[in-house]
C-alpha atoms as a PDB file:
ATOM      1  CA  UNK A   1     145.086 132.599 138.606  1.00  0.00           C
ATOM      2  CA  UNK A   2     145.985 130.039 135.817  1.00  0.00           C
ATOM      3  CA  UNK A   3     148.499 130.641 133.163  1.00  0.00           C
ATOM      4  CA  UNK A   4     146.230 130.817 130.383  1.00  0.00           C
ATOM      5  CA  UNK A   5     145.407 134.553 131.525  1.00  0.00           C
ATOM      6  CA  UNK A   6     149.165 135.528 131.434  1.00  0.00           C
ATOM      7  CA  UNK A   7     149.949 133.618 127.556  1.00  0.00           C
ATOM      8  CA  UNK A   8     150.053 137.324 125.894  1.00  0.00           C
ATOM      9  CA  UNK A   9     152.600 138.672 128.007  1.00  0.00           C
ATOM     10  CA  UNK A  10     154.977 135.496 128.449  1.00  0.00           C
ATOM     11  CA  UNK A  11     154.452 135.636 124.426  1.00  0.00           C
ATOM     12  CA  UNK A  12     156.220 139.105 124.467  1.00  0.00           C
ATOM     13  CA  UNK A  13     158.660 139.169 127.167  1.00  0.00           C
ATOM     14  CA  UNK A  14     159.891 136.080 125.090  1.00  0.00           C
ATOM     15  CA  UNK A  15     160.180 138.019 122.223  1.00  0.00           C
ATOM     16  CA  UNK A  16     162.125 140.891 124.246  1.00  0.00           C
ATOM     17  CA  UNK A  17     164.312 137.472 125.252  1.00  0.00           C
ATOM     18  CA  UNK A  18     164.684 137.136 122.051  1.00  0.00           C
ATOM     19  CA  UNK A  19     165.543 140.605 120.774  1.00  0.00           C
ATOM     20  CA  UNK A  20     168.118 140.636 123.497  1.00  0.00           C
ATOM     21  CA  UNK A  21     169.915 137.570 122.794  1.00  0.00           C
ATOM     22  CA  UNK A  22     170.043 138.606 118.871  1.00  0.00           C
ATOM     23  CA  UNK A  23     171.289 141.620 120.091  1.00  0.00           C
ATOM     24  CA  UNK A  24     174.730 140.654 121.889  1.00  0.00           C
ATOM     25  CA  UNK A  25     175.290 137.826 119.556  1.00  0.00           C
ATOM     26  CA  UNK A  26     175.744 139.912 116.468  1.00  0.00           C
ATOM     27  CA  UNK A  27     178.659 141.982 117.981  1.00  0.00           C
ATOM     28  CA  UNK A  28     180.316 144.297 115.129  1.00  0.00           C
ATOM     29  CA  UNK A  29     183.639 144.290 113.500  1.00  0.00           C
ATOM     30  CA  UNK A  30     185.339 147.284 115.219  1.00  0.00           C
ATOM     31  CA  UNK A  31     187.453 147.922 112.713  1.00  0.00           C
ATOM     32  CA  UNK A  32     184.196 148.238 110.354  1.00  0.00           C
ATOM     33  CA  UNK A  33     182.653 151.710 110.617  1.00  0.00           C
ATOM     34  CA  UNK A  34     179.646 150.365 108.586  1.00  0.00           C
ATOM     35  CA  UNK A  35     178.878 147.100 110.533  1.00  0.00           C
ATOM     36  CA  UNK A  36     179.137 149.514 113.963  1.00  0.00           C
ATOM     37  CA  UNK A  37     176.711 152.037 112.555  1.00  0.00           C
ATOM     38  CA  UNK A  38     174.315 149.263 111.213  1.00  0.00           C
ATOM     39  CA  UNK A  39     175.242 147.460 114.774  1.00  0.00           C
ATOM     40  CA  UNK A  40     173.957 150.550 116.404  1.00  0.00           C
ATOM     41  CA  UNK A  41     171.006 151.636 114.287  1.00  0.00           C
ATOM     42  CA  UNK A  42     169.723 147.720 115.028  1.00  0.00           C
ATOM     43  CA  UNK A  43     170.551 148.384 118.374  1.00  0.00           C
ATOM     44  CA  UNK A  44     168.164 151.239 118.823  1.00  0.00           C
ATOM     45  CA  UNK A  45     165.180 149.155 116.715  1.00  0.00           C
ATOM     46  CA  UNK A  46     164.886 146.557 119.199  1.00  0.00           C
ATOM     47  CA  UNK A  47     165.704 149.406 122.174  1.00  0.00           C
ATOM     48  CA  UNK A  48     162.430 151.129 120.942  1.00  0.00           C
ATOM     49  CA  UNK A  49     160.822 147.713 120.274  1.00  0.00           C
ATOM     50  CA  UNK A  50     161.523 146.698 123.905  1.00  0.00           C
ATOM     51  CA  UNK A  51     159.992 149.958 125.113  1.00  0.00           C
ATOM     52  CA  UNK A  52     156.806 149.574 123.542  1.00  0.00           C
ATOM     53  CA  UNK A  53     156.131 145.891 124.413  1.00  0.00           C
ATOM     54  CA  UNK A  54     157.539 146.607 128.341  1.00  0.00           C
ATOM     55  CA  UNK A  55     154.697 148.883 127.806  1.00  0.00           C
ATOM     56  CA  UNK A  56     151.917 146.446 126.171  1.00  0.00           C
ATOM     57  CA  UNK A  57     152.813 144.167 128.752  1.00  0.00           C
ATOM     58  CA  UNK A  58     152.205 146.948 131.565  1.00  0.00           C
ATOM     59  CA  UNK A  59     148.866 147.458 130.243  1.00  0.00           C
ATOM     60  CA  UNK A  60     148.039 144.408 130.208  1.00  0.00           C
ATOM     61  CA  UNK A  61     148.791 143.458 133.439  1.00  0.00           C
ATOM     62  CA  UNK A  62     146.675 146.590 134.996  1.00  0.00           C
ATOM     63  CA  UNK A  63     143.850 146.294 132.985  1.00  0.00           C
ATOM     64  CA  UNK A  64     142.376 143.819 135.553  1.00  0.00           C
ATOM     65  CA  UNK A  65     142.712 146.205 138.347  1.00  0.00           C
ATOM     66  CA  UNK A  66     139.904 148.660 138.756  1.00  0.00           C
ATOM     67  CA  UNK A  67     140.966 151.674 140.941  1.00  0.00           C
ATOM     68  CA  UNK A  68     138.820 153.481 143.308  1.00  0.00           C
ATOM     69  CA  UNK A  69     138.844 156.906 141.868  1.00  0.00           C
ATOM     70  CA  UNK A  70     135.922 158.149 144.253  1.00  0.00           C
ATOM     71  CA  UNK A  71     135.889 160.813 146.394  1.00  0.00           C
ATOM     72  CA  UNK A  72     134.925 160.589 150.399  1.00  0.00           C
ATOM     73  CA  UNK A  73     132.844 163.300 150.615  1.00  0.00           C
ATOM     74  CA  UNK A  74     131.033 163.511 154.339  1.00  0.00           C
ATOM     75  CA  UNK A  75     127.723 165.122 155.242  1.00  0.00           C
ATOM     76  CA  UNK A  76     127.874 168.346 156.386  1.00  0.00           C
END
């Protein structure tokens, strides 16, 4: 398989990279109760964010495989 087939996934697990990275770089002020609650409110954005590409991405991926969903059923 070449790589052009996998260029929408690479595209989004490097923007999960890149949610990540953003993420434990902008650490809070503990001593701020307004920069932790904005830390954590970001926090959750890119949680969900992450959840729902994982997802595309998973899709994606198993689109190409077709599954045998037929039955065996033997003659009498």
């Amino acid at each position: 398989m070449t790589n052009k087939k996998y260029q929408k996934e690479l595209s989004l697990l490097n923007e999960i990279y890149n949610d990540m990275i953003e993420a434990t770089h902008n650490e809070p002020d503990l001593n701020d109760i307004e920069s932790m609650r904005i830390y954590i409110e970001n926090t959750y954005r890119i949680f969900n964010r992450t959840i729902f590409r994982v997802n595309e991405i998973k899709n994606s991926l198993t689109d190409e495989i077709k599954l045998d969903t037929s039955t065996w059923n033997p003659p009498a």
